[in-house]
N, C-alpha and C. Protein backbone atom coordinates (compact mmCIF):
# COMPACT_ATOMS: atom_id res chain seq x y z
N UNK A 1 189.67 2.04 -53.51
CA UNK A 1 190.53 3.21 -53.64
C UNK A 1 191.96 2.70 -53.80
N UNK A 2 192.41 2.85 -54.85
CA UNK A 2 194.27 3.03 -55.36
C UNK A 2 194.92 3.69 -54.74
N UNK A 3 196.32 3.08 -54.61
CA UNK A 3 197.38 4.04 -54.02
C UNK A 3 197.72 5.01 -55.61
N UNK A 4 197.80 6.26 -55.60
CA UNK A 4 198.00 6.94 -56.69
C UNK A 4 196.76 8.19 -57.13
N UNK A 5 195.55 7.61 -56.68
CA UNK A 5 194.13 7.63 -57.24
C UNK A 5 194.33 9.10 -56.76
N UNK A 6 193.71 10.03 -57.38
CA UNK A 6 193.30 11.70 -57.58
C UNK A 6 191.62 11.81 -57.31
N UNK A 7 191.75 13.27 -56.24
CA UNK A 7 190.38 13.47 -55.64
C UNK A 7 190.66 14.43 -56.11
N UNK A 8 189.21 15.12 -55.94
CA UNK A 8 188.63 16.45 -55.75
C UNK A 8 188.96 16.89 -54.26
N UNK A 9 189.60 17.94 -53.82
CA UNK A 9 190.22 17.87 -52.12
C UNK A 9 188.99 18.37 -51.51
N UNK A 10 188.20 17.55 -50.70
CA UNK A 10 187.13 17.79 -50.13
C UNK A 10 186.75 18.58 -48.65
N UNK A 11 188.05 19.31 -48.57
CA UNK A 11 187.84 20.42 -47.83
C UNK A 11 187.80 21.77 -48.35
N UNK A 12 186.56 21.96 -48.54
CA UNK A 12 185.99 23.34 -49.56
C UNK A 12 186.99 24.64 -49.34
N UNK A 13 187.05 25.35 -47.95
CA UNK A 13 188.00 26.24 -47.66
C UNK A 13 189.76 26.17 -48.31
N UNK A 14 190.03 24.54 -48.09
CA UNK A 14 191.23 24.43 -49.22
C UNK A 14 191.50 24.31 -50.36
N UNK A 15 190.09 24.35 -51.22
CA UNK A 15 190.19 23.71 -52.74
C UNK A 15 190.75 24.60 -53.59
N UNK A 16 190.28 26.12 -53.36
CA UNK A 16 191.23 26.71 -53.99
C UNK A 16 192.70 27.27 -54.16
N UNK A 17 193.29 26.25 -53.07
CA UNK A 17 194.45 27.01 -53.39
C UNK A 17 195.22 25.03 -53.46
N UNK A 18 194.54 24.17 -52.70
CA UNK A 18 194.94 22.65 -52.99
C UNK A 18 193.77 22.07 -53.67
N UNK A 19 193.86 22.20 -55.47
CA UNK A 19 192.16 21.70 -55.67
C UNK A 19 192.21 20.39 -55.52
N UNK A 20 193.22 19.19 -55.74
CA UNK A 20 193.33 18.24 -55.64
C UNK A 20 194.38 17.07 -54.50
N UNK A 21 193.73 16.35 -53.99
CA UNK A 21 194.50 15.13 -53.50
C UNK A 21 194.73 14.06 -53.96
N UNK A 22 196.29 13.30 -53.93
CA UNK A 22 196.59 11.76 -54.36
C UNK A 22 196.88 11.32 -53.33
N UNK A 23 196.23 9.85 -53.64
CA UNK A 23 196.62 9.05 -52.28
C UNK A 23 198.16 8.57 -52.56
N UNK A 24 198.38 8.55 -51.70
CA UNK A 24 200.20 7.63 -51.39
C UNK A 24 200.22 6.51 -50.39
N UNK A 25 199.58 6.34 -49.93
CA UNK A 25 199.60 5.16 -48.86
C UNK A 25 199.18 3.71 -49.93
N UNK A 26 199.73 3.03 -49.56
CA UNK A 26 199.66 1.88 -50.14
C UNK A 26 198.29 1.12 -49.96
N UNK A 27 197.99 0.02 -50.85
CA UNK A 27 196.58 -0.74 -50.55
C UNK A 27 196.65 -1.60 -49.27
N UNK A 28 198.05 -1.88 -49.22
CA UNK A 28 198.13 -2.76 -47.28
C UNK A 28 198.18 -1.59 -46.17
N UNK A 29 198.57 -0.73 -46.32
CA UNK A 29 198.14 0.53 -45.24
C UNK A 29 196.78 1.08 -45.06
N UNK A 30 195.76 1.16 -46.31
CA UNK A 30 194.68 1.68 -46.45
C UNK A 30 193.56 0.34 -45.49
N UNK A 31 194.04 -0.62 -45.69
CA UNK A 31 192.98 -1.89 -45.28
C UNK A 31 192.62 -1.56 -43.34
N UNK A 32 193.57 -1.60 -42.86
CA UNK A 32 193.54 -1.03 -41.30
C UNK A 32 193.41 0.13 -41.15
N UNK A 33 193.43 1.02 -41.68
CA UNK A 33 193.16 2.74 -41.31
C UNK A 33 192.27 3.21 -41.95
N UNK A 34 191.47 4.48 -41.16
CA UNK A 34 190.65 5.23 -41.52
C UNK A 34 190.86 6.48 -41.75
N UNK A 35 192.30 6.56 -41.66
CA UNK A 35 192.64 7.56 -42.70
C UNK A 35 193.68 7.23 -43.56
N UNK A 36 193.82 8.19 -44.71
CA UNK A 36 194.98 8.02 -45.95
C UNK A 36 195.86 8.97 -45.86
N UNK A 37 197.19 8.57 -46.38
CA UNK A 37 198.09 9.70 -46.36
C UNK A 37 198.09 10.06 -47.51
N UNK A 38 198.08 11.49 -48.24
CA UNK A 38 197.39 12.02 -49.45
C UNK A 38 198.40 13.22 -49.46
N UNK A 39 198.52 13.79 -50.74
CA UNK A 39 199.49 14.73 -51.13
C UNK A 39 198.89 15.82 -51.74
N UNK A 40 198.90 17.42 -51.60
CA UNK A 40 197.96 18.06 -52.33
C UNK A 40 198.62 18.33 -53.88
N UNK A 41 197.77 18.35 -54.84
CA UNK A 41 198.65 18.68 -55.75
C UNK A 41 197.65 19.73 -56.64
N UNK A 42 198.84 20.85 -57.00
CA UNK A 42 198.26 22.14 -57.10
C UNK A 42 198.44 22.70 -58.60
N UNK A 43 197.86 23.72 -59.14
CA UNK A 43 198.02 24.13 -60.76
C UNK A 43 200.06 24.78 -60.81
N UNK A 44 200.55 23.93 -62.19
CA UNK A 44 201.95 24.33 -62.17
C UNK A 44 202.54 25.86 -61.65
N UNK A 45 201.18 26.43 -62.33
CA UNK A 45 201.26 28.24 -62.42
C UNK A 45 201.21 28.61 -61.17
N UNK A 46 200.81 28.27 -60.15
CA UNK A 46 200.39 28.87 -59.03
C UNK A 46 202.07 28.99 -58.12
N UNK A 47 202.64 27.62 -58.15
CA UNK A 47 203.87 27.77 -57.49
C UNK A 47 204.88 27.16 -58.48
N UNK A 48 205.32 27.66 -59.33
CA UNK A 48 205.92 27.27 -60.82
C UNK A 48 207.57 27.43 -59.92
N UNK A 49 208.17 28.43 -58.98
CA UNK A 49 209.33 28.27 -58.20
C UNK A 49 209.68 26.96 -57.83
N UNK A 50 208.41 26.28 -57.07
CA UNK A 50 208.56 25.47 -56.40
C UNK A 50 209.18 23.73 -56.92
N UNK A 51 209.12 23.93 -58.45
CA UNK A 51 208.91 22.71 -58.86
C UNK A 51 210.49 22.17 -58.91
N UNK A 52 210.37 20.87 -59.06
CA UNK A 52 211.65 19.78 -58.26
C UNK A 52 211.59 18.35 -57.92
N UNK A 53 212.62 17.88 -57.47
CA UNK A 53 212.70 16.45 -57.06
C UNK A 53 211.57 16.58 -56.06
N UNK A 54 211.03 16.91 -55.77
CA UNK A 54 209.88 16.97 -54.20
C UNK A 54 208.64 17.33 -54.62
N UNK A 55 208.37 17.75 -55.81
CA UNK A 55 207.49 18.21 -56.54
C UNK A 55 207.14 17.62 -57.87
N UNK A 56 206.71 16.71 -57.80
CA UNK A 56 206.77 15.69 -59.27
C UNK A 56 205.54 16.65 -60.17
N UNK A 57 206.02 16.67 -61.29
CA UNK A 57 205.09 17.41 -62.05
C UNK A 57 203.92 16.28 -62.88
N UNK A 58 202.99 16.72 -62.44
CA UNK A 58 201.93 16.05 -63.53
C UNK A 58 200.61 16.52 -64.41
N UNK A 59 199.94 15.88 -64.86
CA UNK A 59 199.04 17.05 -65.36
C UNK A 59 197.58 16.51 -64.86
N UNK A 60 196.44 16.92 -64.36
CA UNK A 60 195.37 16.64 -63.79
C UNK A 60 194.68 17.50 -64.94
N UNK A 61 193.25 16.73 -65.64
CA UNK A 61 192.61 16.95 -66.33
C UNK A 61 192.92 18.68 -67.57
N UNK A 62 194.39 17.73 -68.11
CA UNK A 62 194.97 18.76 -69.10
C UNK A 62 195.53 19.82 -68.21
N UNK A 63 196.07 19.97 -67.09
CA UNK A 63 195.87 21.70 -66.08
C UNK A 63 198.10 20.82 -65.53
N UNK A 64 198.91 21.32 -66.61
CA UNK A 64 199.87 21.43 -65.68
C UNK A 64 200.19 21.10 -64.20
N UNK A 65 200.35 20.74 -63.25
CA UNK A 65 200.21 20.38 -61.91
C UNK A 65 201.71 19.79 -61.64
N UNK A 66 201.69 20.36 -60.06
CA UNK A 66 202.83 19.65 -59.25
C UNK A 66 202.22 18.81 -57.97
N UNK A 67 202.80 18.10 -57.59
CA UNK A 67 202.56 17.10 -56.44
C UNK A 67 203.32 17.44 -55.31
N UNK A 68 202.92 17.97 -54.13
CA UNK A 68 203.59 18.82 -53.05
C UNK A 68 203.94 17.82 -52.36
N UNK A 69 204.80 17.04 -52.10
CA UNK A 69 204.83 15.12 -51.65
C UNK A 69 205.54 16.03 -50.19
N UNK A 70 206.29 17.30 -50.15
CA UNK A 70 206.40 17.74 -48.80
C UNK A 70 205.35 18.30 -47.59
N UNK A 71 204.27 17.83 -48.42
CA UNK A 71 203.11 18.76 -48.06
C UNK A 71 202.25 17.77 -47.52
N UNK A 72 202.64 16.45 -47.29
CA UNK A 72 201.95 15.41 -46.79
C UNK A 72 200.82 15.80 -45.70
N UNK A 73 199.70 14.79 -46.22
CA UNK A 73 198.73 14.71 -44.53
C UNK A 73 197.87 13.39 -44.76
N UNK A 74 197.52 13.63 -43.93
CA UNK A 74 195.88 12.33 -43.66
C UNK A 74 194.58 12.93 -43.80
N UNK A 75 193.72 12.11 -44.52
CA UNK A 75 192.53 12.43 -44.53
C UNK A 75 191.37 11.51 -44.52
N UNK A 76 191.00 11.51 -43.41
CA UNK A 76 189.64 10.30 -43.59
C UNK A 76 188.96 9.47 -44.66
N UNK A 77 189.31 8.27 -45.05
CA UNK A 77 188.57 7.74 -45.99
C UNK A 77 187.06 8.05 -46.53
N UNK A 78 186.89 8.39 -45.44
CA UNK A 78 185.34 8.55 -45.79
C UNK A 78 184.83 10.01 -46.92
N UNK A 79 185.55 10.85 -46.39
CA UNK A 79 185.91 11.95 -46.65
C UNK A 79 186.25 11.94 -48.81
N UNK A 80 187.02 10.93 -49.12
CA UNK A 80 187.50 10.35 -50.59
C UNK A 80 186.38 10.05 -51.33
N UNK A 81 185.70 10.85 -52.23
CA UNK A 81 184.21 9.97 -53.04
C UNK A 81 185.06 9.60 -54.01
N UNK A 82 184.62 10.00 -55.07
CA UNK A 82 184.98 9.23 -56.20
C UNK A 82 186.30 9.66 -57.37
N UNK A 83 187.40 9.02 -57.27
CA UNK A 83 188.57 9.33 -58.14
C UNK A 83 188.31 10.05 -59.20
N UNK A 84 189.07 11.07 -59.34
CA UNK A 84 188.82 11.47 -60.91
C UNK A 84 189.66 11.23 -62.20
N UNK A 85 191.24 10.72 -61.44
CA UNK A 85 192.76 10.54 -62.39
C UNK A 85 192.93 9.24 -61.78
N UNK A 86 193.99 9.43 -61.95
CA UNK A 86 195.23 8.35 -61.25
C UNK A 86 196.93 8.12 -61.68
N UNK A 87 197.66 8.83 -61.09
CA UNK A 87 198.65 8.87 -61.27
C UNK A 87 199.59 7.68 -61.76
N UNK A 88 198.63 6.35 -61.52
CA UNK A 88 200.03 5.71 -61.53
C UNK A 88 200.87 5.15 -61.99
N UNK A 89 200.85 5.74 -63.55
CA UNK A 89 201.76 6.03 -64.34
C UNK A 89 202.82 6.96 -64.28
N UNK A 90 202.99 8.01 -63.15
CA UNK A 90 203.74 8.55 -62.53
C UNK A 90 204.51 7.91 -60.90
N UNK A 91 203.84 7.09 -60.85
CA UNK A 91 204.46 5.94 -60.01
C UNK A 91 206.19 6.34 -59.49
N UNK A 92 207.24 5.83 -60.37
CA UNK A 92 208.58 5.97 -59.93
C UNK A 92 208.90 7.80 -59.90
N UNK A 93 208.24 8.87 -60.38
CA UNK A 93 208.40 10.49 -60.03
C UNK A 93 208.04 10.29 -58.43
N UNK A 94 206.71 9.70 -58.48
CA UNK A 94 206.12 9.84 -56.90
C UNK A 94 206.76 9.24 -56.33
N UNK A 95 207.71 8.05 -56.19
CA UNK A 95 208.23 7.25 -55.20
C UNK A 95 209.61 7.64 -54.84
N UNK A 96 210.33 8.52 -56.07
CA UNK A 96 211.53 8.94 -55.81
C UNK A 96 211.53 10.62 -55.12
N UNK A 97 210.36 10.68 -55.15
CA UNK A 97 210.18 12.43 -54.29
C UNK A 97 210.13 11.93 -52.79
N UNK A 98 209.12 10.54 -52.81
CA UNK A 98 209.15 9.70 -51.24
C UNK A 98 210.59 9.92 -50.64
N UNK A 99 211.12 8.74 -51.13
CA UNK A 99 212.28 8.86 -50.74
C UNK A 99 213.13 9.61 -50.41
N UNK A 100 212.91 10.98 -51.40
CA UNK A 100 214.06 11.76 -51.06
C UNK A 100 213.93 12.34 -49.98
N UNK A 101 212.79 12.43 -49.80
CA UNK A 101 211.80 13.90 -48.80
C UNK A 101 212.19 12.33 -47.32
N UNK A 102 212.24 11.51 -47.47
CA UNK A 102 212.44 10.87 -46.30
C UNK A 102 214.16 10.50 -45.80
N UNK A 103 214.54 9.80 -47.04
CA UNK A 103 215.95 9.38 -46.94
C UNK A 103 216.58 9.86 -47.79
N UNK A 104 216.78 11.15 -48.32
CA UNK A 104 217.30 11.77 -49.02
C UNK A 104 218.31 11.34 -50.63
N UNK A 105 217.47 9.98 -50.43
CA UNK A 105 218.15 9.48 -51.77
C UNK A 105 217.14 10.02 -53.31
């Protein structure tokens, strides 16, 4: 599993309104933990207000999408089957929403 890598969000009750998770935790954070820190990222249309430095826009299988990087959580590895994207060609959007949402740069 990639830092970047896109799930299917495998908590059924949340899928429709978070259908997808990216991981953000790095491959040296993931090696000791059994859980990941993961970002939900949701259809553009749904919260189209929301979008911003904190909200990196991307597109998941052609579908507009933002990355809620304020919306952080953990979720059990185990829990992660099989990637369907991978962001990480959006890499420096995702790392500069990090930042900001932490150290406001």
């Amino acid at each position: 599993m990639g830092q970047f890598d896109v799930f299917v969000n495998p908590v059924a009750n949340l899928r429709r309104v978070y259908p997808y998770l990216v991981v953000l935790q790095s491959s040296v954070g993931q090696s000791s933990s059994h859980d990941h820190v993961v970002a939900p990222i949701v259809p553009r249309g749904s919260l189209a207000s929301v979008a911003g430095r904190l909200t990196p826009a991307v597109t998941i299988e052609s579908v507009p999408s933002l990355v809620l990087v304020p919306v952080l959580s953990t979720i059990r590895r185990t829990e992660l089957k099989q990637p369907i994207a991978t962001l990480a060609t959006e890499r420096s959007a995702l790392m500069a929403a990090i930042d900001y949402l932490f150290f406001g740069v």
